[in-house]
Protein backbone atom coordinates (compact mmCIF):
# COMPACT_ATOMS: atom_id res chain seq x y z
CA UNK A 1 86.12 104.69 113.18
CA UNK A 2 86.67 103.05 116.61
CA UNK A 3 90.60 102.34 117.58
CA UNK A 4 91.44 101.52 120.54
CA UNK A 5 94.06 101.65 122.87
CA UNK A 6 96.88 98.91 124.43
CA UNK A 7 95.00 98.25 127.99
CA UNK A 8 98.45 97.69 129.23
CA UNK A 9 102.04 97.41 128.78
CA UNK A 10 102.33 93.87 128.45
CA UNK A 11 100.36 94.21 125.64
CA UNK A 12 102.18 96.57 123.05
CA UNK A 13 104.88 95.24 120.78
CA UNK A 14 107.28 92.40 121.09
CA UNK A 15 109.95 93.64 118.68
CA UNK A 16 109.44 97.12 117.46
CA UNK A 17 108.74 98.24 120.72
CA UNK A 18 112.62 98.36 121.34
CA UNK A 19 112.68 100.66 118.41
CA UNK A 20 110.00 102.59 118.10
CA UNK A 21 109.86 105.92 117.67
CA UNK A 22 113.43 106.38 116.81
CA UNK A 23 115.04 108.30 113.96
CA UNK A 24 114.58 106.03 111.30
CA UNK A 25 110.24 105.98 112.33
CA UNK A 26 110.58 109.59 112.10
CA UNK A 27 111.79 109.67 108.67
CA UNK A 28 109.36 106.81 107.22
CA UNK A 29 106.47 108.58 109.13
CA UNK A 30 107.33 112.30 108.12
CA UNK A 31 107.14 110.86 104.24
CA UNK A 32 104.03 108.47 104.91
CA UNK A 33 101.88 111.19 106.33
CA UNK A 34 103.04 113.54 103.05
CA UNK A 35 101.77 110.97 100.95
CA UNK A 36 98.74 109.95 102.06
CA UNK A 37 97.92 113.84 102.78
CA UNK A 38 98.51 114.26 98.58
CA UNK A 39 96.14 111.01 97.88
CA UNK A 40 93.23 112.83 99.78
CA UNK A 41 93.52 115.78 97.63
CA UNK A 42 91.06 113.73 95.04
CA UNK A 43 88.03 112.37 96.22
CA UNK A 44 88.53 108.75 94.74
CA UNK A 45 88.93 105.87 97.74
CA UNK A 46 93.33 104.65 98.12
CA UNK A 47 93.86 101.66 100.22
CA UNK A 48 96.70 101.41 102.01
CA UNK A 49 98.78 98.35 102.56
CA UNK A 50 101.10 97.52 104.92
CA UNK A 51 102.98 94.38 104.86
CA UNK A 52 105.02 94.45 108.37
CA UNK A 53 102.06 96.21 109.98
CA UNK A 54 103.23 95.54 113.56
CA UNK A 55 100.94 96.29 116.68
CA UNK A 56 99.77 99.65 115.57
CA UNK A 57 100.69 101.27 119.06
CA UNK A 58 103.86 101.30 121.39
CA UNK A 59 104.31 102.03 125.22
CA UNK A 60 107.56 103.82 125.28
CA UNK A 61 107.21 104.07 128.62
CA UNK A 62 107.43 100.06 128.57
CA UNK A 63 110.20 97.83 129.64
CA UNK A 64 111.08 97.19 126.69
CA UNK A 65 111.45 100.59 125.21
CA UNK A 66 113.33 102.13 127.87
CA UNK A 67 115.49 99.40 127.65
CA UNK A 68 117.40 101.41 124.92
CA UNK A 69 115.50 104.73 124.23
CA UNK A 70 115.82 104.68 120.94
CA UNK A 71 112.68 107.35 121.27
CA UNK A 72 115.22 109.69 122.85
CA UNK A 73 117.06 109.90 119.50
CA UNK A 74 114.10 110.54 117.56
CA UNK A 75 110.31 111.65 118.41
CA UNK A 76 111.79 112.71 121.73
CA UNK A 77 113.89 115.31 120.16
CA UNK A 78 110.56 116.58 118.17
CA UNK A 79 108.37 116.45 121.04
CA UNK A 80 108.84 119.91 122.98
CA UNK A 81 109.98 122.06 119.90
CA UNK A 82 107.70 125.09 118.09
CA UNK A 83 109.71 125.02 114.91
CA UNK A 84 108.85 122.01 113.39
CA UNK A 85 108.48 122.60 109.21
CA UNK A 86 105.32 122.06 107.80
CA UNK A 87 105.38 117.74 107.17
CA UNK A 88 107.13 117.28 110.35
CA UNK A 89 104.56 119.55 112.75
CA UNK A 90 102.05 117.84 110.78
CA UNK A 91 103.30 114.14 111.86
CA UNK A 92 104.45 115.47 115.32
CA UNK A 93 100.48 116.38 115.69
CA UNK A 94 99.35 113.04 115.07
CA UNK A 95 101.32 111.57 117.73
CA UNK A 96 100.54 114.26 119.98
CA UNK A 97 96.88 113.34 118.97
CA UNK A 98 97.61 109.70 120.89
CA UNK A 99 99.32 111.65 123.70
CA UNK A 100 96.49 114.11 124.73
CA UNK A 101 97.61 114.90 128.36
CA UNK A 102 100.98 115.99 126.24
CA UNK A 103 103.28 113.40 127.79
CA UNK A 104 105.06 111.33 125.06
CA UNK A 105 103.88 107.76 126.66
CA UNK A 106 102.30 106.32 123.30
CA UNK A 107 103.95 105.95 119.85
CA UNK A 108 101.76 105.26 116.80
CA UNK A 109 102.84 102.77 114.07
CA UNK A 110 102.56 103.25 110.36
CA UNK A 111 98.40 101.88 110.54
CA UNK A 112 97.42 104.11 113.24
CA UNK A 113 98.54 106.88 111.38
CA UNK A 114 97.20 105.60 108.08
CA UNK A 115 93.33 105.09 110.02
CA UNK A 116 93.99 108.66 111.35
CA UNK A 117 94.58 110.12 107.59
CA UNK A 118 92.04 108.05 105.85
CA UNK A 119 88.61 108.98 104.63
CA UNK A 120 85.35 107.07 104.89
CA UNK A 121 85.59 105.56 101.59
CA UNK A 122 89.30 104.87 102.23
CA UNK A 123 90.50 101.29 103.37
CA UNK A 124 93.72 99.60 105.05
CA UNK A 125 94.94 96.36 104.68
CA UNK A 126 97.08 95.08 107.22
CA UNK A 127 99.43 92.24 107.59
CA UNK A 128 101.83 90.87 110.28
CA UNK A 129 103.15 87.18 110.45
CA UNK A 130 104.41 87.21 114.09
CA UNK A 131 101.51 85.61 115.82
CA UNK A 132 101.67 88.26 119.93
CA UNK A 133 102.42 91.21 117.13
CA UNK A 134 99.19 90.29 115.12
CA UNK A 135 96.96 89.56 118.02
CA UNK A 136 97.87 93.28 119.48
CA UNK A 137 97.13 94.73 115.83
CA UNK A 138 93.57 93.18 116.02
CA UNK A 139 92.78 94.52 118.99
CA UNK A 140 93.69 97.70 117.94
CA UNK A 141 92.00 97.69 115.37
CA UNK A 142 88.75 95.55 116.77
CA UNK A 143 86.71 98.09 116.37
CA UNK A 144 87.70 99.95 113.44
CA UNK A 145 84.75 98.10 111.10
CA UNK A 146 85.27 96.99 107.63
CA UNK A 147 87.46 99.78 106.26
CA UNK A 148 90.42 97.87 108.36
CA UNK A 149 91.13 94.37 107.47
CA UNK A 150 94.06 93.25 109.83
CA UNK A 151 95.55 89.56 107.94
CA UNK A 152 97.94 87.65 110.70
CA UNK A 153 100.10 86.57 107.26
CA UNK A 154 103.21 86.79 105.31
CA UNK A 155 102.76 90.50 103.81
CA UNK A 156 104.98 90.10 101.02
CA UNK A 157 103.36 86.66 99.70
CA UNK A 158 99.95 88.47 100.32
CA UNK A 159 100.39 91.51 97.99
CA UNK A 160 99.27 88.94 95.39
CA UNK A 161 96.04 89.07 96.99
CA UNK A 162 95.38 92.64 97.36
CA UNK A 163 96.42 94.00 94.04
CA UNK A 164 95.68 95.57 91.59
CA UNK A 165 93.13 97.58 94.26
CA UNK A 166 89.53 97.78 93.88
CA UNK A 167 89.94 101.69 93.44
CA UNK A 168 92.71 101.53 90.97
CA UNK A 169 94.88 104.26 93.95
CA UNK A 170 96.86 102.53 96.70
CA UNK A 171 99.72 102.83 98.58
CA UNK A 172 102.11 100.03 100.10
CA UNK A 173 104.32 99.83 102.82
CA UNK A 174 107.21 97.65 102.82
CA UNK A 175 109.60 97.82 106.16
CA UNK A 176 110.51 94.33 107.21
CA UNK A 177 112.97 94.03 109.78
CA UNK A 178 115.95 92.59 107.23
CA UNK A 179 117.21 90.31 110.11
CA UNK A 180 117.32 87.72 107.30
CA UNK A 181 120.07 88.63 104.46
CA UNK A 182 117.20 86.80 102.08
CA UNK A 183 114.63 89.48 103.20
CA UNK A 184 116.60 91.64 100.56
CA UNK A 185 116.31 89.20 98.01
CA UNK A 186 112.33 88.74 98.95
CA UNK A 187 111.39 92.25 98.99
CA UNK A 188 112.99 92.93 95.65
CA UNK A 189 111.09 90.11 93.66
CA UNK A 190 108.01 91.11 95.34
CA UNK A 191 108.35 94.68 94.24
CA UNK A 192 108.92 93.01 90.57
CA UNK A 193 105.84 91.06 90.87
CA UNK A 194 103.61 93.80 92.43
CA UNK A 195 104.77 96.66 89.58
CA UNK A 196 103.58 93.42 86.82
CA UNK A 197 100.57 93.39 89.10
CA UNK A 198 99.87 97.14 89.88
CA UNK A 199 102.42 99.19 87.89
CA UNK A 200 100.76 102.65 89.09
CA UNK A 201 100.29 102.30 92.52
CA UNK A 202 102.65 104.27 94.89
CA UNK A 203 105.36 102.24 96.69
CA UNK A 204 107.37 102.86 99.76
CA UNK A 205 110.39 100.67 100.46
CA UNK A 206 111.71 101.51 103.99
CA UNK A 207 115.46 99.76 104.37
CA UNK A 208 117.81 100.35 107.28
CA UNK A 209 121.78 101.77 106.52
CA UNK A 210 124.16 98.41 108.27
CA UNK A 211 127.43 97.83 107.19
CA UNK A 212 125.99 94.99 105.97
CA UNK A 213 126.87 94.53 101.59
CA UNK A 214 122.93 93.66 101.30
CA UNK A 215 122.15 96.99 102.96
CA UNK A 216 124.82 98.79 101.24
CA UNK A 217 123.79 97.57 97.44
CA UNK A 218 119.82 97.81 98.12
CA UNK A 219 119.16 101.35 96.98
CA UNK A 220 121.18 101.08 93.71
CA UNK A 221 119.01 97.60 93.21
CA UNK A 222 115.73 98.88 93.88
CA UNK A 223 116.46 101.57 90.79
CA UNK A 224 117.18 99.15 88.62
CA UNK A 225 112.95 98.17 89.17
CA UNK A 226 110.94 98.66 86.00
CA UNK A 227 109.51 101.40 87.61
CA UNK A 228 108.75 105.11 85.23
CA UNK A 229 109.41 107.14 88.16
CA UNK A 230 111.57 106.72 91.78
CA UNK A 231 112.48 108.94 94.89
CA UNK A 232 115.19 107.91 96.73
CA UNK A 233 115.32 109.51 100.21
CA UNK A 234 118.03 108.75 103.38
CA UNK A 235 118.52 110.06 106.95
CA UNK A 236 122.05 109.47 108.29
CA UNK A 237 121.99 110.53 111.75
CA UNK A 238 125.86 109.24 112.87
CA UNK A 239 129.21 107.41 111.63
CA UNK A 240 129.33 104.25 111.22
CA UNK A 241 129.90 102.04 114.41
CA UNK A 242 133.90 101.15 114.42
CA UNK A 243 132.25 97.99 115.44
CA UNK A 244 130.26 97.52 112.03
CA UNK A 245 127.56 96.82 114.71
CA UNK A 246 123.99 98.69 114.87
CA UNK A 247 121.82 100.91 112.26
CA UNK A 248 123.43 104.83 111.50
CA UNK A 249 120.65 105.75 109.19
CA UNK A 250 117.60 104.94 107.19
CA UNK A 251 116.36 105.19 104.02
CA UNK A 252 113.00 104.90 101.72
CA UNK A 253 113.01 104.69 98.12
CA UNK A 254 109.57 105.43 96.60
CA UNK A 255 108.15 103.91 93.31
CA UNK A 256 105.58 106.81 91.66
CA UNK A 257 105.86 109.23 94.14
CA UNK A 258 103.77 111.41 94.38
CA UNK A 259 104.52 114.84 92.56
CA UNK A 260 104.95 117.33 95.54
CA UNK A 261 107.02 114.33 98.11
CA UNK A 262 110.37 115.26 96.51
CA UNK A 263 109.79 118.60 97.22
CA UNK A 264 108.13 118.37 101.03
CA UNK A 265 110.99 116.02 101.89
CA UNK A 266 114.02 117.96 100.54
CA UNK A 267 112.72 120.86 102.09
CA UNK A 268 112.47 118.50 105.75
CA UNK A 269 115.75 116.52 105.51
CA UNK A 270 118.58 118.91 106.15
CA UNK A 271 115.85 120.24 109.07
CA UNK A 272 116.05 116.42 110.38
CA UNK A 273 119.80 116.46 109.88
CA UNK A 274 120.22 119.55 112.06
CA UNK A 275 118.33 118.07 115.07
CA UNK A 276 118.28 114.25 115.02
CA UNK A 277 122.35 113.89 113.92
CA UNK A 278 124.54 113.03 116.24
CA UNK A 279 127.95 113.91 115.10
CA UNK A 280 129.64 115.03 112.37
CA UNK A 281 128.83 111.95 109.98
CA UNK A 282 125.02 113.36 109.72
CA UNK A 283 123.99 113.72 106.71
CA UNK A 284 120.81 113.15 103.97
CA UNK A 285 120.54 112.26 100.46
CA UNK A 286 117.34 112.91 97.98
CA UNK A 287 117.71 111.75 94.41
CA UNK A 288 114.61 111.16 91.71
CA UNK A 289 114.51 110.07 88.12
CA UNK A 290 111.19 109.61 85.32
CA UNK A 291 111.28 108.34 82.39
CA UNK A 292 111.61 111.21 80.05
C-alpha cells in the first residue's frame, strides 16, 4: 500500500499541527494501536473509521508546531527512552517507522497508523470537513488504492453511510476538536444513532479535560449510551490552569472494547503518569462496566 509523504512544510496540517503529538495523541494512539493489534488476531477484514481524520502526517519541525511544542510534552518525552511498556514501545515504533534517520521530524495521525496496522483485506474510511486538511489527507493517501477511501465530509453525519460495515467488525474514531459547545451535543446523538445502526462495533470517543461544564459532564453522559459494555480511560498530565484556560488532560471512553484494552491500558497509564505529568495534579483514571 503506497503512502506518501508531505513534500513540504507548507503542506502538513492547518490546525492539529499546533498540537500534534502532544500528551493527549499519545494516549488516544497508545489505545488505538492496542485495538486494532486485538482485531488482527482473527482473520476476518475490520474497517476503520475515522471521522476527524485530519492530514494523516505532521511536520513538527513546522512553524506551526514549534510555535508551542506541544510535542515536547508528549512523543518527545517517549522518543529517546529504552523502557517503554509493551503498547507504548509498540506505538513509539510506528512513529519511529516515519522517522527512519531517528530524528523526531514527522508525527503520524490516527490513519497513518491505522494503514500501517491494517491487513490486505482490511479497509479505512476517512473523513475531514476542513477543505486544506482534506486536500493534505488525499495526498497522503493518493496512492494507497481502494482499501483507503478519504471523504472531504462531515464525519459524524457520514457514519450513516458507512455502517453497519460490510464485514460486520469495525472500529470508529471520534476526536473532533469540541471548539463548538454543540460538538458535545453532536457527538453524543451520533453515538446513539450509530449503536441503533451498528450496536457491536467498537467505538472510541476521544474528549479533551477543559474547565469547561460540557467537558466536565461528557464522560458520565457517554455511560449513560445503550451500550452492553464501556471503558473509560483518562490521562491528567497537570492542575488545572488558575486561568480555567487550556487542556490538563485527555480522555477516551470506549464502547465494546475489546477484552484485553482494559488490561494493556491500566497496565500503561500510571507508566504515562510517571513521565508525561507535570506536577503534582498528574494523575489517570480506568473504569469499565458490562452488562451482567
Amino acid at each position: 500500500m503506497g503512502v506518501r509523504r508531505p513534500a513540504h512544510t507548507e503542506m502538513l496540517s492547518y490546525r492539529h499541527a499546533f498540537h500534534a503529538g502532544n500528551h493527549a495523541d499519545v494516549l488516544k494512539h497508545c489505545l488505538l494501536v492496542a485495538a486494532l493489534r486485538h482485531l488482527n488476531a482473527k482473520p476476518k477484514p475490520w474497517w476503520f473509521v475515522d471521522t476527524h481524520a485530519g492530514a494523516g502526517i505532521y511536520d513538527l519541525q513546522s512553524e506551526r508546531a514549534r510555535k508551542l511544542d506541544e510535542f515536547e510534552g508528549g512523543v518527545g518525552r517517549l522518543w529517546h527512552r529504552d523502557d517503554l511498556p509493551g503498547p507504548v514501545a509498540d506505538y513509539v515504533g510506528l512513529v519511529r517507522g516515519l522517522n527512519p534517520d531517528g530524528r523526531l521530524r514527522l508525527y503520524p495521525g490516527s490513519p497513518w497508523l491505522a494503514s500501517r496496522i491494517m491487513r490486505e483485506g482490511d479497509q479505512l474510511r476517512l473523513f475531514e470537513l476542513h477543505p486544506s486538511d482534506a486536500d493534505l489527507l488525499g495526498h497522503t493517501f493518493a496512492e494507497a488504492g481502494r482499501h483507503v477511501k478519504v471523504e472531504p465530509s462531515d464525519g459524524l453525519a457520514g457514519l450513516k453511510a458507512v455502517l453497519p460495515p460490510q464485514p460486520r467488525r469495525a472500529m470508529v474514531l471520534i476526536d473532533p476538536s469540541y471548539e463548538l459547545k454543540d460538538d458535545y451535543k453532536r457527538v453524543r446523538n451520533a453515538m446513539k444513532d450509530a449503536l441503533a445502526r451498528f450496536a457491536t462495533g467498537v467505538y472510541a470517543v476521544w474528549y479533551p479535560q477543559l474547565q469547561r461544564r460540557e467537558s466536565q459532564q461528557f464522560p458520565e453522559q457517554m455511560k449513560r449510551l445503550p451500550a452492553k459494555a464501556w471503558l473509560h480511560v483518562s490521562l491528567t498530565v497537570r492542575r488545572p490552569a488558575p486561568d480555567g484556560l487550556g487542556m490538563h488532560g485527555s480522555g477516551l471512553f470506549v464502547v465494546n472494547p475489546p477484552w484485553s484494552l482494559a488490561q494493556q491500558m491500566g497496565a500503561i497509564l500510571p507508566w504515562l503518569v510517571e513521565v508525561l505529568g507535570e506536577d503534582a495534579g498528574a494523575g489517570h483514571r480506568l473504569e469499565q462496566w458490562e452488562d451482567a
